[in-house]
C-alpha atoms as a PDB file:
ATOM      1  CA  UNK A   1     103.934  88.569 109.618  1.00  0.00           C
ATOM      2  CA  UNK A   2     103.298  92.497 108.791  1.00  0.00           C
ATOM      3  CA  UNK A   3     105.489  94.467 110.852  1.00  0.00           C
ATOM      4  CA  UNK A   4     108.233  94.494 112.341  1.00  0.00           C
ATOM      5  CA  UNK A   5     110.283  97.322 114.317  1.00  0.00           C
ATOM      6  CA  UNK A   6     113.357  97.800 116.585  1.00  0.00           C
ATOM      7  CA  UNK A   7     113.696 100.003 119.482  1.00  0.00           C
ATOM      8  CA  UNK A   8     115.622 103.153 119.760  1.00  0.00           C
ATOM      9  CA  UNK A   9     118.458 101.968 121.488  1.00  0.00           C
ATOM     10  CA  UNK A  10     118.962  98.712 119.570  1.00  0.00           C
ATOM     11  CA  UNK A  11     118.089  95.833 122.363  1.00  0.00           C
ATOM     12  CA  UNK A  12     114.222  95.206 121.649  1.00  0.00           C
ATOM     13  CA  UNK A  13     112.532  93.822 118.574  1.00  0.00           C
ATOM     14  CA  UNK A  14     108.663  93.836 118.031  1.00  0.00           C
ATOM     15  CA  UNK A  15     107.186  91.614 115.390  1.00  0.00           C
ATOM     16  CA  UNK A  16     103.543  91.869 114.965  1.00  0.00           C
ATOM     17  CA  UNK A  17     101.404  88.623 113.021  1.00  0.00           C
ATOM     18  CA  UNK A  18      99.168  88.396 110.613  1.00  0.00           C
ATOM     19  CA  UNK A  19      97.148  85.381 108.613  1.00  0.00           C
ATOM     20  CA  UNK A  20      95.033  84.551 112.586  1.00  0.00           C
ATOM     21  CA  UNK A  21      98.487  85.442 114.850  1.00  0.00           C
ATOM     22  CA  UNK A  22      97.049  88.629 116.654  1.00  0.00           C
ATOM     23  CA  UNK A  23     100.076  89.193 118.566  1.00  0.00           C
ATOM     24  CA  UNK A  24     102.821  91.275 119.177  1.00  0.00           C
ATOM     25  CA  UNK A  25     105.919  89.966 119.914  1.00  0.00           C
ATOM     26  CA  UNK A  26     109.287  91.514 122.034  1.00  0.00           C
ATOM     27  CA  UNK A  27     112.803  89.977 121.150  1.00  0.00           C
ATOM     28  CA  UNK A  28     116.025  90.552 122.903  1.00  0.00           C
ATOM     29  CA  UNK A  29     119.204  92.000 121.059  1.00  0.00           C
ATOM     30  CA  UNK A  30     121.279  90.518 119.950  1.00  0.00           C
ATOM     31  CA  UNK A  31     120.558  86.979 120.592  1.00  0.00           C
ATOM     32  CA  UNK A  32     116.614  87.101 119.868  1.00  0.00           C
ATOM     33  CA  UNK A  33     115.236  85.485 122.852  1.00  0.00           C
ATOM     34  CA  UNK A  34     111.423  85.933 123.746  1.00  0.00           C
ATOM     35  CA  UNK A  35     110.725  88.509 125.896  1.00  0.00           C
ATOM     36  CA  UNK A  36     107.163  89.076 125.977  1.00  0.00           C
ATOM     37  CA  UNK A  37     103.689  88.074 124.286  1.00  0.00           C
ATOM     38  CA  UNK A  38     101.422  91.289 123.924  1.00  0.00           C
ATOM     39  CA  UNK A  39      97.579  90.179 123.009  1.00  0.00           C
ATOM     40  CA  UNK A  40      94.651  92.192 123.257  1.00  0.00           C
ATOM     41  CA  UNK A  41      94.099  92.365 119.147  1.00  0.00           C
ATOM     42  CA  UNK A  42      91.304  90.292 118.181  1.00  0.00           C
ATOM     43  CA  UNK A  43      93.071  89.840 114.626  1.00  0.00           C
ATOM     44  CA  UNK A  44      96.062  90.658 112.526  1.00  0.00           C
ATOM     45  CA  UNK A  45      98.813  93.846 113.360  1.00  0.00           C
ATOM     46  CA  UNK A  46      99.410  95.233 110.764  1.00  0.00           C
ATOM     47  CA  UNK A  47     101.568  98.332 112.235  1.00  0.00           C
ATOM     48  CA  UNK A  48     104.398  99.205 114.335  1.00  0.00           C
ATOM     49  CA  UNK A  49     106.186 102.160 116.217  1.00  0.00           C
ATOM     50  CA  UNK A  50     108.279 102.112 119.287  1.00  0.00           C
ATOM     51  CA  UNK A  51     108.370 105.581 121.097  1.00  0.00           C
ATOM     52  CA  UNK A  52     111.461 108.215 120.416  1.00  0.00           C
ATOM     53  CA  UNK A  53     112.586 106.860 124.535  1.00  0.00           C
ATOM     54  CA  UNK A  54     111.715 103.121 124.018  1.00  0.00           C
ATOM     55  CA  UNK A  55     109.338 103.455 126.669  1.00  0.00           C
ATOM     56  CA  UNK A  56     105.941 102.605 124.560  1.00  0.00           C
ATOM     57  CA  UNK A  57     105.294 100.759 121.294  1.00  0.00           C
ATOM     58  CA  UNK A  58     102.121 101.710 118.954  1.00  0.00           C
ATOM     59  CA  UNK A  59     100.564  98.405 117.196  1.00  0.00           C
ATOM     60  CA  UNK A  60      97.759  98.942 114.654  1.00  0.00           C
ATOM     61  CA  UNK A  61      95.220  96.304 114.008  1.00  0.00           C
ATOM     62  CA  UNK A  62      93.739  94.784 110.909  1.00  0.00           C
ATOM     63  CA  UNK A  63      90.134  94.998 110.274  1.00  0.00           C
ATOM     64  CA  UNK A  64      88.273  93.611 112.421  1.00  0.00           C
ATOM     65  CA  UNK A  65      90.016  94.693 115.469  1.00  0.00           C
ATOM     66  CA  UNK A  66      90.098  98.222 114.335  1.00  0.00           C
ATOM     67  CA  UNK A  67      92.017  99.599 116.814  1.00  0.00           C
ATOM     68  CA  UNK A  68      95.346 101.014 117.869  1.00  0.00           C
ATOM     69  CA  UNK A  69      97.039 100.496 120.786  1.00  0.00           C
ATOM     70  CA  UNK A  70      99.615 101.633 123.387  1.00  0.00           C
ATOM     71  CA  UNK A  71     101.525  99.656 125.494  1.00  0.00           C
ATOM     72  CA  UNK A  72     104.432  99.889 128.455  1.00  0.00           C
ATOM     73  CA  UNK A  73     107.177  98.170 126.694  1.00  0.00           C
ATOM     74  CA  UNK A  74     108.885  97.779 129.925  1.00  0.00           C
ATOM     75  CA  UNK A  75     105.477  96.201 131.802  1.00  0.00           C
ATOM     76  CA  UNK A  76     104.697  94.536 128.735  1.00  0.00           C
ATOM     77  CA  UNK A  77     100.980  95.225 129.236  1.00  0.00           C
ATOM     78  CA  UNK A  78      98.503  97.309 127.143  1.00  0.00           C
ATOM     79  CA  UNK A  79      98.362 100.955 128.382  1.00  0.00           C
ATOM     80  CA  UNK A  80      95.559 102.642 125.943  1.00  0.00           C
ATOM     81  CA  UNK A  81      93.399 100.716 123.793  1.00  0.00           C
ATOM     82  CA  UNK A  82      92.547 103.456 121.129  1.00  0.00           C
ATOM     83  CA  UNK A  83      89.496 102.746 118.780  1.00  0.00           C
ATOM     84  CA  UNK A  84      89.316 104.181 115.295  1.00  0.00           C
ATOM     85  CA  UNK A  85      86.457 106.142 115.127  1.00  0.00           C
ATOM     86  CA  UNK A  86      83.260 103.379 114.623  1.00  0.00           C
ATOM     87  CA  UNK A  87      85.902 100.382 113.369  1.00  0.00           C
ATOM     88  CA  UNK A  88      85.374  98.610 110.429  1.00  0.00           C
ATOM     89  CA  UNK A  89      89.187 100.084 109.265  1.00  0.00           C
ATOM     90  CA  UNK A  90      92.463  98.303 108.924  1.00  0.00           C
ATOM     91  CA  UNK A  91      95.188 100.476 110.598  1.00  0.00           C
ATOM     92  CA  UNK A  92      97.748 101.257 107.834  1.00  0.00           C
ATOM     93  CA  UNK A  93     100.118 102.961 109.806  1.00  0.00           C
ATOM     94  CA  UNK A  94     100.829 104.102 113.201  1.00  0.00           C
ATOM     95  CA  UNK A  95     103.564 106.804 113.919  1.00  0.00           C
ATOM     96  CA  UNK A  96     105.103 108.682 117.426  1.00  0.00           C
ATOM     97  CA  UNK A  97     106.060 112.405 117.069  1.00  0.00           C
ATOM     98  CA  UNK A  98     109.873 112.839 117.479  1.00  0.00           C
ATOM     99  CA  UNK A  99     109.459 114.469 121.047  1.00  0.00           C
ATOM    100  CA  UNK A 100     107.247 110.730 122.169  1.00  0.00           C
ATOM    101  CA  UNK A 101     104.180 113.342 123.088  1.00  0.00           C
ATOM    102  CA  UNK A 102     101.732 112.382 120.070  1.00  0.00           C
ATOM    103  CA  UNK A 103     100.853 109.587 118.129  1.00  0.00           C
ATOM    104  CA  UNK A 104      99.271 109.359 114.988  1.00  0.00           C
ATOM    105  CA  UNK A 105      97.302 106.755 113.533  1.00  0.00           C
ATOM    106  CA  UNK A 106      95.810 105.920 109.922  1.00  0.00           C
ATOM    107  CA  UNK A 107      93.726 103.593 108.104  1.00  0.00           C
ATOM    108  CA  UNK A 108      90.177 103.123 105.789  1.00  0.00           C
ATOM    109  CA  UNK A 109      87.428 104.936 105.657  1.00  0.00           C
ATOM    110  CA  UNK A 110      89.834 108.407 105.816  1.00  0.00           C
ATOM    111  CA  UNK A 111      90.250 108.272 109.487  1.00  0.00           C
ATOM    112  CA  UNK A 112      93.136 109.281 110.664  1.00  0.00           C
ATOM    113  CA  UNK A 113      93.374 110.608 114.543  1.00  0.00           C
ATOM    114  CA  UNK A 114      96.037 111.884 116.572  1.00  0.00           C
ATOM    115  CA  UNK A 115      96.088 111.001 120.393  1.00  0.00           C
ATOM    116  CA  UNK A 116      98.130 112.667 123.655  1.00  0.00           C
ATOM    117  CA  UNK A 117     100.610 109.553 124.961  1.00  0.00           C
ATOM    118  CA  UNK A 118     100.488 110.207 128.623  1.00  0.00           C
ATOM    119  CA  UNK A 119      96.677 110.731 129.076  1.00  0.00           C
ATOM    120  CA  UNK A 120      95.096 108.094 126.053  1.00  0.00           C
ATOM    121  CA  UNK A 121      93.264 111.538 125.285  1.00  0.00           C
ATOM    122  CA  UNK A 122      91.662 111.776 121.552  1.00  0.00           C
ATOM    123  CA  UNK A 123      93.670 115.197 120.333  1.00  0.00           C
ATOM    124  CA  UNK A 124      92.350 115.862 116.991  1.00  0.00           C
ATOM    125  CA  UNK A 125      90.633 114.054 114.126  1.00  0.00           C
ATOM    126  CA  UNK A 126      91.824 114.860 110.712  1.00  0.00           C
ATOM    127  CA  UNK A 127      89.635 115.027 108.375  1.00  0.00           C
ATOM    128  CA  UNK A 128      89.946 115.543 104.865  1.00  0.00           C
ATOM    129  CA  UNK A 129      90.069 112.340 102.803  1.00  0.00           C
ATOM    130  CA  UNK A 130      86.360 111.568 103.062  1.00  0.00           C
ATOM    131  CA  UNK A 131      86.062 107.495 102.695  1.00  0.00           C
ATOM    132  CA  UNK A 132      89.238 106.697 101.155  1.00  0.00           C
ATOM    133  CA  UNK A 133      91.859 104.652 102.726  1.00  0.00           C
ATOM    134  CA  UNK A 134      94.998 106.312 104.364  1.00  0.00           C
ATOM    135  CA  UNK A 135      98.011 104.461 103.553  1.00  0.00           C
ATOM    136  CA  UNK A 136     100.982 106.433 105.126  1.00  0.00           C
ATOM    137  CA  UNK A 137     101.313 108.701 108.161  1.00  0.00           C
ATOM    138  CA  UNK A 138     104.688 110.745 108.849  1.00  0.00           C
ATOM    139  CA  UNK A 139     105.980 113.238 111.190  1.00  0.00           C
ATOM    140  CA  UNK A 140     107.911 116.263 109.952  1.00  0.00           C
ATOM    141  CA  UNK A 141     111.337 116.236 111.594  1.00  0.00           C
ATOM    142  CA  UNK A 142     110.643 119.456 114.132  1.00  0.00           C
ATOM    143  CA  UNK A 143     107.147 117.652 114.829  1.00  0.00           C
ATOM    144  CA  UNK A 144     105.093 120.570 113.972  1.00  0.00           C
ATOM    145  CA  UNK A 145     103.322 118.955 110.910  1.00  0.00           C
ATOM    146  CA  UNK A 146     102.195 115.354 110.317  1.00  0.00           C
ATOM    147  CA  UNK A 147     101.371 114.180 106.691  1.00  0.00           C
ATOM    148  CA  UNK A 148      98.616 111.651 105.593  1.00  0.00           C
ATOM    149  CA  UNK A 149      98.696 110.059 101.408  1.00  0.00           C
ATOM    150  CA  UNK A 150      95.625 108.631 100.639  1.00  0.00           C
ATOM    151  CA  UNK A 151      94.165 106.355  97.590  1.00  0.00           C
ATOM    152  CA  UNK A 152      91.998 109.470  97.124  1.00  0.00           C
ATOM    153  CA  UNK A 153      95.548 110.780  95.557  1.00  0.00           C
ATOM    154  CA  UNK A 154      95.908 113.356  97.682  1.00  0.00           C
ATOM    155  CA  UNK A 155      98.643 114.597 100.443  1.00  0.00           C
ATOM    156  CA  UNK A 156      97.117 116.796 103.603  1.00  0.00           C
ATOM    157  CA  UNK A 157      99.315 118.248 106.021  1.00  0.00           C
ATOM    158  CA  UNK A 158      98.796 118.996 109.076  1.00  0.00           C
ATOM    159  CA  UNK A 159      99.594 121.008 112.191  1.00  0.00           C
ATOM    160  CA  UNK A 160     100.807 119.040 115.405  1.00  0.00           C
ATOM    161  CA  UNK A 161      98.887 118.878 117.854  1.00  0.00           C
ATOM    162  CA  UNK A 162      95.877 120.830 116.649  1.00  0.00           C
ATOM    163  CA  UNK A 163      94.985 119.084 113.884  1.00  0.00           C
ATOM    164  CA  UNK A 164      94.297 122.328 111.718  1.00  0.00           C
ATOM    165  CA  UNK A 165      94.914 121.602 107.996  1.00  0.00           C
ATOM    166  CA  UNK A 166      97.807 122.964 106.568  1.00  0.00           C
ATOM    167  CA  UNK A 167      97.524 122.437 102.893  1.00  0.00           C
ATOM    168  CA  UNK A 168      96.542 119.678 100.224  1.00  0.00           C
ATOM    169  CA  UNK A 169      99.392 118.348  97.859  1.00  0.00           C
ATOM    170  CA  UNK A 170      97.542 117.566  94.369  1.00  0.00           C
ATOM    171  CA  UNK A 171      98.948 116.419  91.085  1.00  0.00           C
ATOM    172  CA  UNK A 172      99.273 112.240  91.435  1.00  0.00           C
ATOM    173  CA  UNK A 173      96.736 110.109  89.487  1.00  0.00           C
ATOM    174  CA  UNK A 174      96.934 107.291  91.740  1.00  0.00           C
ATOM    175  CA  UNK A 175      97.012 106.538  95.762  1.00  0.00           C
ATOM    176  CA  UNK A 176     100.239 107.369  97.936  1.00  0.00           C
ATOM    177  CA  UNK A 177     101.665 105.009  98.952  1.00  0.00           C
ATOM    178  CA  UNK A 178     105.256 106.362 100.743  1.00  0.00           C
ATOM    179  CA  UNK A 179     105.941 109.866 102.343  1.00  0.00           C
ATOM    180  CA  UNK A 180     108.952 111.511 103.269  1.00  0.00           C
ATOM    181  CA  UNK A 181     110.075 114.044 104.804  1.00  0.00           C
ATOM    182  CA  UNK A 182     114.216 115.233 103.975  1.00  0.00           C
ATOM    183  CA  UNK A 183     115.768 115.388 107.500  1.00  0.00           C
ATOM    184  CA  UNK A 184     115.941 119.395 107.077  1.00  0.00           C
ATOM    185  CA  UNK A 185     112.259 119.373 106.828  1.00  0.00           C
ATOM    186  CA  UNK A 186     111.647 121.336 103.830  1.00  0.00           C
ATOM    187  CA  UNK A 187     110.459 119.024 101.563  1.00  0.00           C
ATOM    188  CA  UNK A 188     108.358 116.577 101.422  1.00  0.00           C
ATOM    189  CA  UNK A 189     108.644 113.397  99.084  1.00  0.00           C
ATOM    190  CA  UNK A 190     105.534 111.502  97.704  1.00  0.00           C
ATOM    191  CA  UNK A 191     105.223 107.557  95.777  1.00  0.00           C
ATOM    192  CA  UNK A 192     102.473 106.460  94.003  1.00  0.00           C
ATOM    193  CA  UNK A 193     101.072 103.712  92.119  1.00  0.00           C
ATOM    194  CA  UNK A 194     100.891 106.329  89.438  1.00  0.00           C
ATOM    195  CA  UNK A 195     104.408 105.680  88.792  1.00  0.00           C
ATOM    196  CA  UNK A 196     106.472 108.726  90.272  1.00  0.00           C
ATOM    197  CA  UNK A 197     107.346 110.591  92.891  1.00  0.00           C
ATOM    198  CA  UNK A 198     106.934 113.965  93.520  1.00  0.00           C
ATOM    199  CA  UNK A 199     108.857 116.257  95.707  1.00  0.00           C
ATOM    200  CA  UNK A 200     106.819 119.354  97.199  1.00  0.00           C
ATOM    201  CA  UNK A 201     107.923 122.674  99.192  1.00  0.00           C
ATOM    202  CA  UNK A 202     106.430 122.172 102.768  1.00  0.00           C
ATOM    203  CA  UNK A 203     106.123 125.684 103.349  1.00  0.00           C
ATOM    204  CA  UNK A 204     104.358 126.772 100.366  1.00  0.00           C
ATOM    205  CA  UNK A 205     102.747 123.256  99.154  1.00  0.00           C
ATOM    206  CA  UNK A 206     104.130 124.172  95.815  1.00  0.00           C
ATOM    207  CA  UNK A 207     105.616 121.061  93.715  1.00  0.00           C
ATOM    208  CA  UNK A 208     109.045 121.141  93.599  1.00  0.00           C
ATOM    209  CA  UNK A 209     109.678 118.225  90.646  1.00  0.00           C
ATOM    210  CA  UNK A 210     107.970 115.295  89.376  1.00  0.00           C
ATOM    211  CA  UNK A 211     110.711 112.148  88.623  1.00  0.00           C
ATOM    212  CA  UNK A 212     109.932 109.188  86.204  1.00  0.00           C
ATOM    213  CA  UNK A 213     111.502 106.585  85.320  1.00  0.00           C
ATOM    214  CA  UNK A 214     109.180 103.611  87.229  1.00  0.00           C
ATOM    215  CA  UNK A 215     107.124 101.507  85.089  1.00  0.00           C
ATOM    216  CA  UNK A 216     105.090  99.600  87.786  1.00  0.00           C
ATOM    217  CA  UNK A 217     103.475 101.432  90.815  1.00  0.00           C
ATOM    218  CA  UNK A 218     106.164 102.029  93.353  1.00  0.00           C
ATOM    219  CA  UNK A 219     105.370 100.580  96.648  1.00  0.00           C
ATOM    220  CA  UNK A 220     108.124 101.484  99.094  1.00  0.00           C
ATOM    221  CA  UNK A 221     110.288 104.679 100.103  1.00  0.00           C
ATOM    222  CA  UNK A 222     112.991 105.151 102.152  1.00  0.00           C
ATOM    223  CA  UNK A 223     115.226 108.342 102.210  1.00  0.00           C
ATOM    224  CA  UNK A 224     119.253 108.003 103.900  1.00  0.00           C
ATOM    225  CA  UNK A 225     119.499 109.649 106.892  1.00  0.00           C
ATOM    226  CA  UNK A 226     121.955 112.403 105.726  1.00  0.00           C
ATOM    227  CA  UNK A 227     119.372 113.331 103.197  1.00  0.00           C
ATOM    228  CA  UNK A 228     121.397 113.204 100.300  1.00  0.00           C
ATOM    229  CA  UNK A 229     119.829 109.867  98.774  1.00  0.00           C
ATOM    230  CA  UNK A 230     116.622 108.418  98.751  1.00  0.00           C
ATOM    231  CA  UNK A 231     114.838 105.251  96.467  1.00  0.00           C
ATOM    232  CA  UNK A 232     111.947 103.770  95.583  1.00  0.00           C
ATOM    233  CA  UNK A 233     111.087 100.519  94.607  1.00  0.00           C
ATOM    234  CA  UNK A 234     108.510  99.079  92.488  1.00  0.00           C
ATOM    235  CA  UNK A 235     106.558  96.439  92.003  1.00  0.00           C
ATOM    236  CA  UNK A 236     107.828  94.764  88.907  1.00  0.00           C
ATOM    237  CA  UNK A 237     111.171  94.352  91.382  1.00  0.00           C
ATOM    238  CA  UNK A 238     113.091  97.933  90.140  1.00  0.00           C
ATOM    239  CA  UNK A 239     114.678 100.200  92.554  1.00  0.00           C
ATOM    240  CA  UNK A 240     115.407 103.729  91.695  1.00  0.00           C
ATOM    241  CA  UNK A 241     117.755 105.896  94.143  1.00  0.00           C
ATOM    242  CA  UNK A 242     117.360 109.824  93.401  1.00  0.00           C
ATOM    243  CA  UNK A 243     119.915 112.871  94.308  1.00  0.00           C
ATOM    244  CA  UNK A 244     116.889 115.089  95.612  1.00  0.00           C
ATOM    245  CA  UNK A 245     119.017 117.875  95.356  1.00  0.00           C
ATOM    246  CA  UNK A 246     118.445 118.188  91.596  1.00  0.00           C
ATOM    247  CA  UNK A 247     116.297 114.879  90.823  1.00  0.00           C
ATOM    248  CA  UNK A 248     119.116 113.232  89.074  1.00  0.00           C
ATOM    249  CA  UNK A 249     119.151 109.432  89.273  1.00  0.00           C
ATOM    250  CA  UNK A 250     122.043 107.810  90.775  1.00  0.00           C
ATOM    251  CA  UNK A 251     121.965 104.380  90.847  1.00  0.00           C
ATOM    252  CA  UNK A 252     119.591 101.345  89.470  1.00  0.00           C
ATOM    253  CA  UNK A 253     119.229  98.332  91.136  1.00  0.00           C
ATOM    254  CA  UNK A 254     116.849  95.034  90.800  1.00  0.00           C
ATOM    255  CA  UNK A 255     115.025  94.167  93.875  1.00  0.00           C
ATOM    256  CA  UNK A 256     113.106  95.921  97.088  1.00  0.00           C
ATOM    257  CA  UNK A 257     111.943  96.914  99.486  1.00  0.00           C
ATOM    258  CA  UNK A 258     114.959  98.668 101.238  1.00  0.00           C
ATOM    259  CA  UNK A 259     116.659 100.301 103.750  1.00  0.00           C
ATOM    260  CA  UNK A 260     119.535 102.558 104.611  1.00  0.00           C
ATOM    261  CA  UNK A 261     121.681 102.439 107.372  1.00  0.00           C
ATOM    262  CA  UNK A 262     121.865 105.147 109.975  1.00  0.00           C
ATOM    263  CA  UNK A 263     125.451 106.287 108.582  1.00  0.00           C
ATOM    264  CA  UNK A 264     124.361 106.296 105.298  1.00  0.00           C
ATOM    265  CA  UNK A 265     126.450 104.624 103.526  1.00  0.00           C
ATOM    266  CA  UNK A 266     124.650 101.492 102.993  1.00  0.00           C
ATOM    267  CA  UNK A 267     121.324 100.407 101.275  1.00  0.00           C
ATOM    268  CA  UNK A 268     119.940  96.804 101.817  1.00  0.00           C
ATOM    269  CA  UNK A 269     117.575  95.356  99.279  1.00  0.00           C
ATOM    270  CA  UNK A 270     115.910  91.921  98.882  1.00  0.00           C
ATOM    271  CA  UNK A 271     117.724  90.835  95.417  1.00  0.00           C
ATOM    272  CA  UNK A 272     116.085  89.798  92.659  1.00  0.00           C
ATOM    273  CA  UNK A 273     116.594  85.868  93.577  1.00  0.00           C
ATOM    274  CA  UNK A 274     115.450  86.793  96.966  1.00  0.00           C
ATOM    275  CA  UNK A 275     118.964  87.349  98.521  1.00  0.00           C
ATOM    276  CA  UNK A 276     119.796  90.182 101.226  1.00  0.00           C
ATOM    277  CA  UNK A 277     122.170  92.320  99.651  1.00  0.00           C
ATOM    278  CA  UNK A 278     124.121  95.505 100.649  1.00  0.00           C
ATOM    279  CA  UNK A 279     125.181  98.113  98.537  1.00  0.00           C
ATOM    280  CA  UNK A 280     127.416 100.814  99.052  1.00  0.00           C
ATOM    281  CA  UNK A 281     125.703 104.442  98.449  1.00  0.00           C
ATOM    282  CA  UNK A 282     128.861 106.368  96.860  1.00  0.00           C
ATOM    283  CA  UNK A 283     129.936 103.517  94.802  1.00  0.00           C
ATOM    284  CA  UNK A 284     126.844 101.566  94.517  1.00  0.00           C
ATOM    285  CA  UNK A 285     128.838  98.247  94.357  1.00  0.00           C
ATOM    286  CA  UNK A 286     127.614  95.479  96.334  1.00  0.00           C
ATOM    287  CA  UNK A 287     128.999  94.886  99.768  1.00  0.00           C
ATOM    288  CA  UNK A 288     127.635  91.390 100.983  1.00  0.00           C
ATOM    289  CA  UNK A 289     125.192  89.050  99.842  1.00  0.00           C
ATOM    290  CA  UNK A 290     123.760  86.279 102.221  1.00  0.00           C
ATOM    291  CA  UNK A 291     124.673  83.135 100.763  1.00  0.00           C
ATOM    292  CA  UNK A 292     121.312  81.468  99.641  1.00  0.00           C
ATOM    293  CA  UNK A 293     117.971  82.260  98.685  1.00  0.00           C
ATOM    294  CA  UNK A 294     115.691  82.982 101.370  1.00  0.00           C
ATOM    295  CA  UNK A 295     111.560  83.394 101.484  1.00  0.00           C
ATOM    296  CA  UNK A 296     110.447  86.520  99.762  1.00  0.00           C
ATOM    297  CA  UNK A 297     111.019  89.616 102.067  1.00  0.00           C
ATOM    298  CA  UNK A 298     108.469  92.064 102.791  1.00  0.00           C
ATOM    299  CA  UNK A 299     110.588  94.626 104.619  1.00  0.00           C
ATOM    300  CA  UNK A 300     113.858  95.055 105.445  1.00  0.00           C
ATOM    301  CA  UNK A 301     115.152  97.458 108.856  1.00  0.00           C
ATOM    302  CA  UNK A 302     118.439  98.327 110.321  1.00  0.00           C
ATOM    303  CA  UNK A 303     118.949  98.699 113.894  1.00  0.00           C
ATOM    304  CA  UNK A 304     119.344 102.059 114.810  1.00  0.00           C
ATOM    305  CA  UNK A 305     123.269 101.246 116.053  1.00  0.00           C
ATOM    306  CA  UNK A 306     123.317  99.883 112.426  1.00  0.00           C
ATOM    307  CA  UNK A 307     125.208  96.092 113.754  1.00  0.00           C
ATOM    308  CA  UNK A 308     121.493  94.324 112.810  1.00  0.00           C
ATOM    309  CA  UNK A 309     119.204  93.981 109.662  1.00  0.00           C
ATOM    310  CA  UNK A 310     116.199  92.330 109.872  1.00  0.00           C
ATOM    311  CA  UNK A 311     113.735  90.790 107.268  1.00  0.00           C
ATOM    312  CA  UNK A 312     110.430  90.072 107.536  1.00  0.00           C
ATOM    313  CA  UNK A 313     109.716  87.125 105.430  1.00  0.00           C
ATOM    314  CA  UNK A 314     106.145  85.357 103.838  1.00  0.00           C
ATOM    315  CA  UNK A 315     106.911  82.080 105.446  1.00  0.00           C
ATOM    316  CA  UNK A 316     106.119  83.954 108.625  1.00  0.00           C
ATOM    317  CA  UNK A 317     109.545  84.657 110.204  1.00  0.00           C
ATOM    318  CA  UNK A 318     111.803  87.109 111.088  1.00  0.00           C
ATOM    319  CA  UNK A 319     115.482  86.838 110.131  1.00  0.00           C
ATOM    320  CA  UNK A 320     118.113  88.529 111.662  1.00  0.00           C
ATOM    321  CA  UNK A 321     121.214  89.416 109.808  1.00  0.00           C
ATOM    322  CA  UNK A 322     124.739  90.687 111.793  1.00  0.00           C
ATOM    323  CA  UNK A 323     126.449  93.348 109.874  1.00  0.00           C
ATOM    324  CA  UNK A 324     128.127  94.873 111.487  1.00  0.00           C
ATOM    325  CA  UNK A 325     131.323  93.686 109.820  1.00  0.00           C
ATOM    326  CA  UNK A 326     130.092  94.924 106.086  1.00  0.00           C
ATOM    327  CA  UNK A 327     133.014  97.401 105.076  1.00  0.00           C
ATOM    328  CA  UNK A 328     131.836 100.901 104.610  1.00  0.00           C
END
């Protein structure tokens, strides 16, 4: 399982396989019932985005399928199949802009292309990282800019939908791996294998800090919604949550990858013995634990009505957790 992603209004989750499952799969909400097989990938997904109106969902395949693809959530049917350039890519990371109009894809070779929704229409190629593999595709909040971090450890942005290049972000020794924009849409924040993270002024490209304090490349980012909190986690199982107001670090937990909830207020993280647990973000104490170890998870996403967290697991499952009785 690589991917997993819940609609905007709450009632529809999409899974998407890996390891020879090439499909994507809808769920109903709450009670996770089966609502619809999508195939057309000839291998793994590795990447998923469901439209800011719920009406499409973006999957990205693994190499050798190479390609991304739109479908009608509500026909459950393919509605563009959108090659990456020549193939031979995995797609790393597929992304809608806020207003539904464009989507963005990324993966190897330093393709990354942005496409019109409604007509399937190639917009713009941006090019930039030569051969290297693009790991991370984001939107700025207005939708005006879209930002690529490659293993070529650089940051390009971009205008939306031109494709004109805005500026390149230089300074990490090692491939992005997480972008962020704050919700204001001034800043952008960057996470590399190199250890840190970087926060940069979108407007001038200048770097606004470096923080340090990882000692194993970080491998996931996720900023709250209100913008006043964001952490990182690493691979040797630290997570790090930074004020990005001044850079100060908050909070130090063991664990990752995590999440926050749309309030803000909580942070889930896959514990270091492989619970789900949920901290509060102004007291940092935990909130709820599930009872027993569970397969390692890979990701971790709140609905956007915040009542459901799911996991995606290595045993090939998707667990959904109700929690929408965690104080806050």
């Amino acid at each position: 399982m690589y991917d997993v992603a819940f609609s905007p209004d709450s009632t529809l989750l999409a899974s998407a396989g890996g390891g020879g499952d090439n499909l994507v799969m809808l769920w109903d909400l709450p009670g996770g019932q089966r609502r619809a097989t999508l195939s057309g990938h000839t291998d793994g997904v590795k990447s998923l985005a469901f439209s800011a109106d719920g009406r499409w969902l973006a999957s990205g395949g693994a190499y050798p399928d190479s390609t991304a693809k739109l479908w009608d959530v509500h026909e459950a049917k393919v509605q563009f199949n959108l090659p990456m350039g020549d193939g031979r890519v995995n797609v790393h990371a597929v992304a809608f802009s806020p207003d539904g109009r464009w989507l963005a894809a990324a993966g190897g070779r330093g393709i990354a292309l942005l496409w019109d929704v409604g007509s399937g229409g190639l917009k713009a190629s941006l090019q930039g990282h030569a051969d290297a593999e693009i790991y991370t595709i984001v939107y700025s909040p207005d939708g005006h800019t879209v930002a690529t971090g490659s293993e070529d450890r650089t940051i390009r942005l971009w205008e939306v939908p031109s494709g004109v290049p805005r500026g390149v972000l230089t300074g990490h020794r090692h491939a992005i791996r997480g972008l962020a924009f704050l919700p204001d849409g001034k800043t952008l924040i960057s996470a590399s294998w190199d250890e840190t993270i970087r926060l940069w002024d979108v407007a001038t490209g200048q770097l606004k800090m470096t923080l340090t304090g990882h000692q194993s490349p970080i491998g996931d980012l996720a900023v709250a919604p209100n913008g006043e909190v964001f952490g990182t986690a690493s691979y040797d199982g630290v997570v790090h949550f930074w004020r990005p107001s001044d850079g100060r670090r908050v909070s130090t937990l063991s664990g990752g990858p995590l999440a926050f909830s749309p309030d803000s207020r909580l942070v889930a993280i896959r514990g270091e013995t492989n619970r789900v647990e949920l901290y509060d973000t102004r007291t940092w104490r935990k909130r709820a634990s599930s009872a027993k170890a569970h397969d390692v998870a890979f990701n971790v996403k709140f609905s956007p009505d915040g009542r459901i967290l799911a996991t995606r697991s290595d045993d090939t499952t998707v667990k959904l957790w109700d929690v929408s009785r965690v104080p806050r």
